[in-house]
N, C-alpha and C. Protein backbone atom coordinates (compact mmCIF):
# COMPACT_ATOMS: atom_id res chain seq x y z
N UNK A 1 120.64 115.69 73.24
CA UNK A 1 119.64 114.65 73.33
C UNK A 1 120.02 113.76 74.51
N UNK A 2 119.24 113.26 75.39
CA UNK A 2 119.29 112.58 76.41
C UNK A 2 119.60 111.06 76.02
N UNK A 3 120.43 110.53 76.93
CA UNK A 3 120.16 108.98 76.69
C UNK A 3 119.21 107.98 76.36
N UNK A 4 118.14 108.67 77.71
CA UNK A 4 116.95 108.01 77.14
C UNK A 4 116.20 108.08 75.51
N UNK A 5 116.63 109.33 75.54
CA UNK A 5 115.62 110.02 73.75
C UNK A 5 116.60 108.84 72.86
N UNK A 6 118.14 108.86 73.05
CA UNK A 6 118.48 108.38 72.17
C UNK A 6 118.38 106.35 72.15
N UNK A 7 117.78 105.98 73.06
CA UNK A 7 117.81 104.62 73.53
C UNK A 7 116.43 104.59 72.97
N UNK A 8 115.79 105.16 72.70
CA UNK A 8 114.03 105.15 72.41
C UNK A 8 113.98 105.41 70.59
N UNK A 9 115.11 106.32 70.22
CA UNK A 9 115.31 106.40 68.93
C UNK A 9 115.65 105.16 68.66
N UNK A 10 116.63 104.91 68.86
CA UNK A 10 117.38 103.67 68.07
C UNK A 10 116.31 102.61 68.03
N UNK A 11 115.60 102.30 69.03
CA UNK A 11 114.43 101.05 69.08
C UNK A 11 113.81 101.45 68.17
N UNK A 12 113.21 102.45 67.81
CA UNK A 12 112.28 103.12 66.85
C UNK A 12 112.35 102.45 65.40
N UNK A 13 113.93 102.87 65.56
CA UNK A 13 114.62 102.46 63.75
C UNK A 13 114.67 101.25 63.98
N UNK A 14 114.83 100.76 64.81
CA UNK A 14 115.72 99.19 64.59
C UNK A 14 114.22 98.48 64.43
N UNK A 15 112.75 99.03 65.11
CA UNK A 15 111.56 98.54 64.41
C UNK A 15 111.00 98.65 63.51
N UNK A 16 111.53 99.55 63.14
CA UNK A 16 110.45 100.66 61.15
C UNK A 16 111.06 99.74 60.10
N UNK A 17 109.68 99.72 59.25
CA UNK A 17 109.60 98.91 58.34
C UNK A 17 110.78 99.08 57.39
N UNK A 18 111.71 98.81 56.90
CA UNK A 18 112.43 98.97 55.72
C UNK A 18 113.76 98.40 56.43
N UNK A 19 114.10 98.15 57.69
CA UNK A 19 115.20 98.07 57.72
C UNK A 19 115.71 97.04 57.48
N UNK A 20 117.30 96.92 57.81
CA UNK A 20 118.22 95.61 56.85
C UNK A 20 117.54 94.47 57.29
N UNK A 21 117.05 94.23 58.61
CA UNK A 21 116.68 93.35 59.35
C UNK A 21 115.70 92.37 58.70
N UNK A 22 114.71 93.54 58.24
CA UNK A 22 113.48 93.00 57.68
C UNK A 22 113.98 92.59 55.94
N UNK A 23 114.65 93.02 55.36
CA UNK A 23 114.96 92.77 54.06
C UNK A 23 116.02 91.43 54.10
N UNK A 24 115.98 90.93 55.13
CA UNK A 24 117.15 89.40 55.07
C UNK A 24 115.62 88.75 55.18
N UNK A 25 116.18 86.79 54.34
CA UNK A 25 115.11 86.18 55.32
C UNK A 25 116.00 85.53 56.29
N UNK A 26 115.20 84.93 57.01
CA UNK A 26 115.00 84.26 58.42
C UNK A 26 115.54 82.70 57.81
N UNK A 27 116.46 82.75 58.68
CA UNK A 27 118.01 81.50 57.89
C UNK A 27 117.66 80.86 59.75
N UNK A 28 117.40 79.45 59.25
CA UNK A 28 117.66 78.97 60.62
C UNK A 28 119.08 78.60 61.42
N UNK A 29 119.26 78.10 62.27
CA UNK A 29 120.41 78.15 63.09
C UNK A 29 121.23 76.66 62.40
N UNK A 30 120.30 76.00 61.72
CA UNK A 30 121.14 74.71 61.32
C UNK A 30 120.83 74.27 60.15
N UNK A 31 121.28 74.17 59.43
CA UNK A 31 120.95 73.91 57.81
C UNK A 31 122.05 73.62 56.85
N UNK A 32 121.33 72.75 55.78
CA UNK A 32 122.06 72.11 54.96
C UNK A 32 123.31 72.61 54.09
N UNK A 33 124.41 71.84 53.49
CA UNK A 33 124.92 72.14 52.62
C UNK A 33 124.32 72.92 51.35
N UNK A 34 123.10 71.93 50.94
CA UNK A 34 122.11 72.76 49.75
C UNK A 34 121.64 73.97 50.21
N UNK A 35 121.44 74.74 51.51
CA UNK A 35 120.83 75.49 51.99
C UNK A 35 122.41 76.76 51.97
N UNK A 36 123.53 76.39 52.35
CA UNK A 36 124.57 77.25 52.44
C UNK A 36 124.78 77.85 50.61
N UNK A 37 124.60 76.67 50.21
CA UNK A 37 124.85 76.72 48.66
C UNK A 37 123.59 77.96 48.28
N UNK A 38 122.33 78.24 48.16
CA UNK A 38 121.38 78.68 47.61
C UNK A 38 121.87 80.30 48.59
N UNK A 39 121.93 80.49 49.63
CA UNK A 39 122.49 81.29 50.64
C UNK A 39 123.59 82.21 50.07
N UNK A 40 124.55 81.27 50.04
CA UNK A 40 125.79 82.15 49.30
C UNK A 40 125.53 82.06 47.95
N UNK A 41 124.83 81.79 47.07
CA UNK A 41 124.83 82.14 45.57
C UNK A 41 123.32 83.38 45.42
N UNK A 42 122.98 84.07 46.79
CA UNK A 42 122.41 85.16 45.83
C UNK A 42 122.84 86.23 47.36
N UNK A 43 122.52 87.38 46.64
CA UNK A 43 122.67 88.40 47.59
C UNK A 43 122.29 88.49 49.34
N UNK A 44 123.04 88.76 50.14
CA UNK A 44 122.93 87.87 51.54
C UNK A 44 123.14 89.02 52.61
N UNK A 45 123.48 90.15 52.09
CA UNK A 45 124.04 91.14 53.55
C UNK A 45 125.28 90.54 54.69
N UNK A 46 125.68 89.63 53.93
CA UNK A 46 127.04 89.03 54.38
C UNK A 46 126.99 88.08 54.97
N UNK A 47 125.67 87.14 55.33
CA UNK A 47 125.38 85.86 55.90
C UNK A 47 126.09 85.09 55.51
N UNK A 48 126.31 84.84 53.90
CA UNK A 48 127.29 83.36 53.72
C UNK A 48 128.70 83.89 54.39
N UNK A 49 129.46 85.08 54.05
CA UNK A 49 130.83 85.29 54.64
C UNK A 49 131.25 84.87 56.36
N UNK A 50 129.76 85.87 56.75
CA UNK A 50 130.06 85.33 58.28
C UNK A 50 129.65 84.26 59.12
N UNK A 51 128.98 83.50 58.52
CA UNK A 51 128.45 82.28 58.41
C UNK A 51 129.99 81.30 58.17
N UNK A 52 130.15 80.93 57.03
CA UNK A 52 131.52 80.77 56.92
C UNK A 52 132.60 80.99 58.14
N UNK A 53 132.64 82.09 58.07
CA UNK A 53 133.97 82.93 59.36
C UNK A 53 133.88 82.31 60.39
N UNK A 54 132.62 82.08 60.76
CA UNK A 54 132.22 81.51 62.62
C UNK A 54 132.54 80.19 62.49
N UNK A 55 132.17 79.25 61.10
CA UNK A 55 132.51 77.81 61.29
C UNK A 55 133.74 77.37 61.77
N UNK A 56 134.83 78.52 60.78
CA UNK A 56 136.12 77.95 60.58
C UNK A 56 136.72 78.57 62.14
N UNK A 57 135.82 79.62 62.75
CA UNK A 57 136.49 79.45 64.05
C UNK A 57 135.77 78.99 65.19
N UNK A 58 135.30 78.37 64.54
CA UNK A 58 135.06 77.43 65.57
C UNK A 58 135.81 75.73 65.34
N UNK A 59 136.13 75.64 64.41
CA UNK A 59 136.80 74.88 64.04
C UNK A 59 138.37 74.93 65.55
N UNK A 60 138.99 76.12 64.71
CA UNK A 60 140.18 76.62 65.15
C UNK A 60 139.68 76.78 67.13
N UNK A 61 138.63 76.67 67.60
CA UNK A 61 137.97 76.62 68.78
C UNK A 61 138.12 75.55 69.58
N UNK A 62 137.79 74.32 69.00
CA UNK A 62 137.63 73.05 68.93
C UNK A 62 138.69 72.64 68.47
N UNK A 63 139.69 72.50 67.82
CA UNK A 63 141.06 72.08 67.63
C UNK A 63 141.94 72.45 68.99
N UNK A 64 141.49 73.74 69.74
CA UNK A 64 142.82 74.20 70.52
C UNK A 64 142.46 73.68 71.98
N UNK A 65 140.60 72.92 71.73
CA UNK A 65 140.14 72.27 73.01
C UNK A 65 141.16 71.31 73.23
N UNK A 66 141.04 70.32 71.74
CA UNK A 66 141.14 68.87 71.70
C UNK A 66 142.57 68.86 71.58
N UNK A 67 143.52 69.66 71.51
CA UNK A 67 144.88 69.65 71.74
C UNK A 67 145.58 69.84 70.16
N UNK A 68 144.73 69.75 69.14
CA UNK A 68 145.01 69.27 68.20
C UNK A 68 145.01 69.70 67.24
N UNK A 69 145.90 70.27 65.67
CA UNK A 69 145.40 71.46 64.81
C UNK A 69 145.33 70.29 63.52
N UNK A 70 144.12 70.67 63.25
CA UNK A 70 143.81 70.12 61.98
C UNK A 70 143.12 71.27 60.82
N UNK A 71 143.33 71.90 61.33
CA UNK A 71 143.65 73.22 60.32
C UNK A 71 144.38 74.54 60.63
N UNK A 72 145.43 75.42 59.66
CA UNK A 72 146.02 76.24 60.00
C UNK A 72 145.50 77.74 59.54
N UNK A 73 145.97 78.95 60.08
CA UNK A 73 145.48 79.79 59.87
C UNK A 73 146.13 80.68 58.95
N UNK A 74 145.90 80.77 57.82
CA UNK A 74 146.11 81.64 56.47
C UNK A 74 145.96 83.22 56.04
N UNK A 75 146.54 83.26 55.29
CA UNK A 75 146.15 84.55 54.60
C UNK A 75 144.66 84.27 53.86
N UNK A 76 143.86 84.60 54.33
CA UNK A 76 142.56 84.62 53.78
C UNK A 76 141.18 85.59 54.64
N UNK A 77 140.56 86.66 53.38
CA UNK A 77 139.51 86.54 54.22
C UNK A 77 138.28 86.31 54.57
N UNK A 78 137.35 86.77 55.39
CA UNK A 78 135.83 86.32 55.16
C UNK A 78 135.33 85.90 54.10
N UNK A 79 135.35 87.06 53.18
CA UNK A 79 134.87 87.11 51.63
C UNK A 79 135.58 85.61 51.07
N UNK A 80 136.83 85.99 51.32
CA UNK A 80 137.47 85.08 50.16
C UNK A 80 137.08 83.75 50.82
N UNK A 81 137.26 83.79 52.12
CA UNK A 81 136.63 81.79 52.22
C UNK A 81 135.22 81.87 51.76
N UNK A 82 134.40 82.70 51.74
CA UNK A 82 132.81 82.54 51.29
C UNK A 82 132.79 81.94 50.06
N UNK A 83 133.82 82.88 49.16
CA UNK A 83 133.89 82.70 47.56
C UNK A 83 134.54 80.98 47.60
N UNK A 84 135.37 80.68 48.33
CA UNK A 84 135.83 79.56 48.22
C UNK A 84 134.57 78.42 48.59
N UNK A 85 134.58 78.53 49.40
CA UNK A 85 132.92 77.32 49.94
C UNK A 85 132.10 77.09 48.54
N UNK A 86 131.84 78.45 48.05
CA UNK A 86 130.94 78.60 47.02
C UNK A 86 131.20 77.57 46.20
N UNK A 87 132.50 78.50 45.20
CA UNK A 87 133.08 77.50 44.17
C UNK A 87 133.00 75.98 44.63
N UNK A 88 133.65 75.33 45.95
CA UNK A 88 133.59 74.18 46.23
C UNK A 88 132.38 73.42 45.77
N UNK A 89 131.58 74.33 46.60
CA UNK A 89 129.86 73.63 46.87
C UNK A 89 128.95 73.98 45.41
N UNK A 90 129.43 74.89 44.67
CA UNK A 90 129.01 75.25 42.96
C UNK A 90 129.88 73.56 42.14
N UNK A 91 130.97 73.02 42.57
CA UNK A 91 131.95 72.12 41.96
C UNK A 91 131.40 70.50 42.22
N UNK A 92 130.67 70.45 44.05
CA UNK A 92 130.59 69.48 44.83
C UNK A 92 129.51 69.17 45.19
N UNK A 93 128.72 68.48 44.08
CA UNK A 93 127.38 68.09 44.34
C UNK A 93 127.04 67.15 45.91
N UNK A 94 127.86 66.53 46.83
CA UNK A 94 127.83 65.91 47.13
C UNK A 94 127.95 66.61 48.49
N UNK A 95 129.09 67.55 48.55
CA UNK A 95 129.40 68.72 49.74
C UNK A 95 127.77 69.27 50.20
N UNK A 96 127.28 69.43 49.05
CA UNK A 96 125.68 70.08 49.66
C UNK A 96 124.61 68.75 50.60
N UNK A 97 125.17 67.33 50.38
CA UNK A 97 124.39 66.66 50.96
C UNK A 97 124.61 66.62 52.10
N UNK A 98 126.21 67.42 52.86
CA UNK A 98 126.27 67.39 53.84
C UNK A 98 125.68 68.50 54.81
N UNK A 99 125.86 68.47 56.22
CA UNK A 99 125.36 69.95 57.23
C UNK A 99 126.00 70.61 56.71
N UNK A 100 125.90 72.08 56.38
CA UNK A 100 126.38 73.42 56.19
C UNK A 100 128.10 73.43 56.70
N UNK A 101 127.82 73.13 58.04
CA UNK A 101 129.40 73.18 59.11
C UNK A 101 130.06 72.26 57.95
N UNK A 102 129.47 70.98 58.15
CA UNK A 102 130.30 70.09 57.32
C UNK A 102 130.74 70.55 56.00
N UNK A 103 130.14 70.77 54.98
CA UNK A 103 130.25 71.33 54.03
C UNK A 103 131.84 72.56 53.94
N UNK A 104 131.37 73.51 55.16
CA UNK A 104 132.53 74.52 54.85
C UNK A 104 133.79 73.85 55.27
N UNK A 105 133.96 72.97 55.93
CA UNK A 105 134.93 72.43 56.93
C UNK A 105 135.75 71.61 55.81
N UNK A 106 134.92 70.98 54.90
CA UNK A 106 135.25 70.30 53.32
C UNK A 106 135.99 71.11 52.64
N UNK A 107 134.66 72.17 52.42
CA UNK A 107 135.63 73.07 51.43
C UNK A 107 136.86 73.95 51.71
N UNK A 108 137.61 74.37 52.78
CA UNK A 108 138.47 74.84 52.99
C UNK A 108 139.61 73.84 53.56
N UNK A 109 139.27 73.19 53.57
CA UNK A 109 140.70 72.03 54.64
C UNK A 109 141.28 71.89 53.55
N UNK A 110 141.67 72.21 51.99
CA UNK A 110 143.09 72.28 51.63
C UNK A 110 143.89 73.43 51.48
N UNK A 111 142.49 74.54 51.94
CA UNK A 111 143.56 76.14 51.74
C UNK A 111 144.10 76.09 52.79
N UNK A 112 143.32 76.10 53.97
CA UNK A 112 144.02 75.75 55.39
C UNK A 112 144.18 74.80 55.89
N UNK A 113 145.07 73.80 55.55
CA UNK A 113 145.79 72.42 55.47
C UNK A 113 146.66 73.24 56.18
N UNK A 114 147.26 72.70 57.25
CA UNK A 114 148.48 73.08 57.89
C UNK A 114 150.14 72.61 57.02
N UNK A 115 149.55 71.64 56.37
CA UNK A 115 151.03 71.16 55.41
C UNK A 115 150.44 72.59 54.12
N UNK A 116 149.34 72.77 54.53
CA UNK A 116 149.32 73.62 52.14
C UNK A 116 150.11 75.37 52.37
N UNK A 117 150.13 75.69 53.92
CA UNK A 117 150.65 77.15 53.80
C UNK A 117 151.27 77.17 55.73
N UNK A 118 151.80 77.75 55.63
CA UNK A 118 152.83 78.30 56.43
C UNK A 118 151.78 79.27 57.76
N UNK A 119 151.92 78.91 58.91
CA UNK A 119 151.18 80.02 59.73
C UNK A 119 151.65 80.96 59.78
N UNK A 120 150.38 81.90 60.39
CA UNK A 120 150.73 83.73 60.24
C UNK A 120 151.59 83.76 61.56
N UNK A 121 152.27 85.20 61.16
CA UNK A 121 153.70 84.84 62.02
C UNK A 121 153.65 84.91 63.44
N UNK A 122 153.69 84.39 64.47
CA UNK A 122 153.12 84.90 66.02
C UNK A 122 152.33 84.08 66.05
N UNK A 123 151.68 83.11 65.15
CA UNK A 123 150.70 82.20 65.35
C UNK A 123 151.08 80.60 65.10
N UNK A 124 150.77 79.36 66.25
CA UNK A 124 151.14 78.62 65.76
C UNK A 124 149.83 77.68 65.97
């Protein structure tokens, strides 16, 4: 099969009705704590996890601008910070009144508290 055939396939699928694409909804680029909360408490194709993932590195982004670590990097992963936000924001009526960012940035700053665990090794 030629490049082209196969560059013309893939568009094909990636337009036909059924795909993952079309079965997510349409999550805007900025949204609430209540909005992360409703997000990660039903089935998502992994939006709350990586949603989550990008905050906290961007966090870790923005800490290594500003010279400064106000959070450390753990044994943890995608999933498990998702599940964590959750519980937080399922616990923290108040976490949902904040932005989404804000919200996750809440709920994880005591797993990754730089005093609550030890950095991964090679990492400071």
């Amino acid at each position: 099969m030629s490049r082209t055939s196969l560059l013309l396939t893939a568009t094909f699928l990636a337009a036909a009705p059924g795909n993952a694409a079309e079965r997510t909804r349409e999550i805007p680029a900025f949204f609430s704590g209540n909005q992360l909360f409703e997000i990660c408490s039903n089935p998502n194709y992994g939006q709350c996890s990586m949603y989550v993932a990008g905050v906290i590195d961007g966090i870790f982004l923005a800490d290594g601008e500003g010279g400064k670590q106000s959070l450390c990097r753990g044994e943890i992963t995608n999933q498990g910070a998702a599940e964590l936000v959750l519980h937080k924001l399922s616990d923290d009526e108040a976490l949902r009144s904040l932005s989404a960012a804000a919200a996750v940035r809440a709920a994880i700053a005591d797993r990754l508290s730089c005093q609550a665990s030890p950095p991964l090794a090679g990492q400071s």
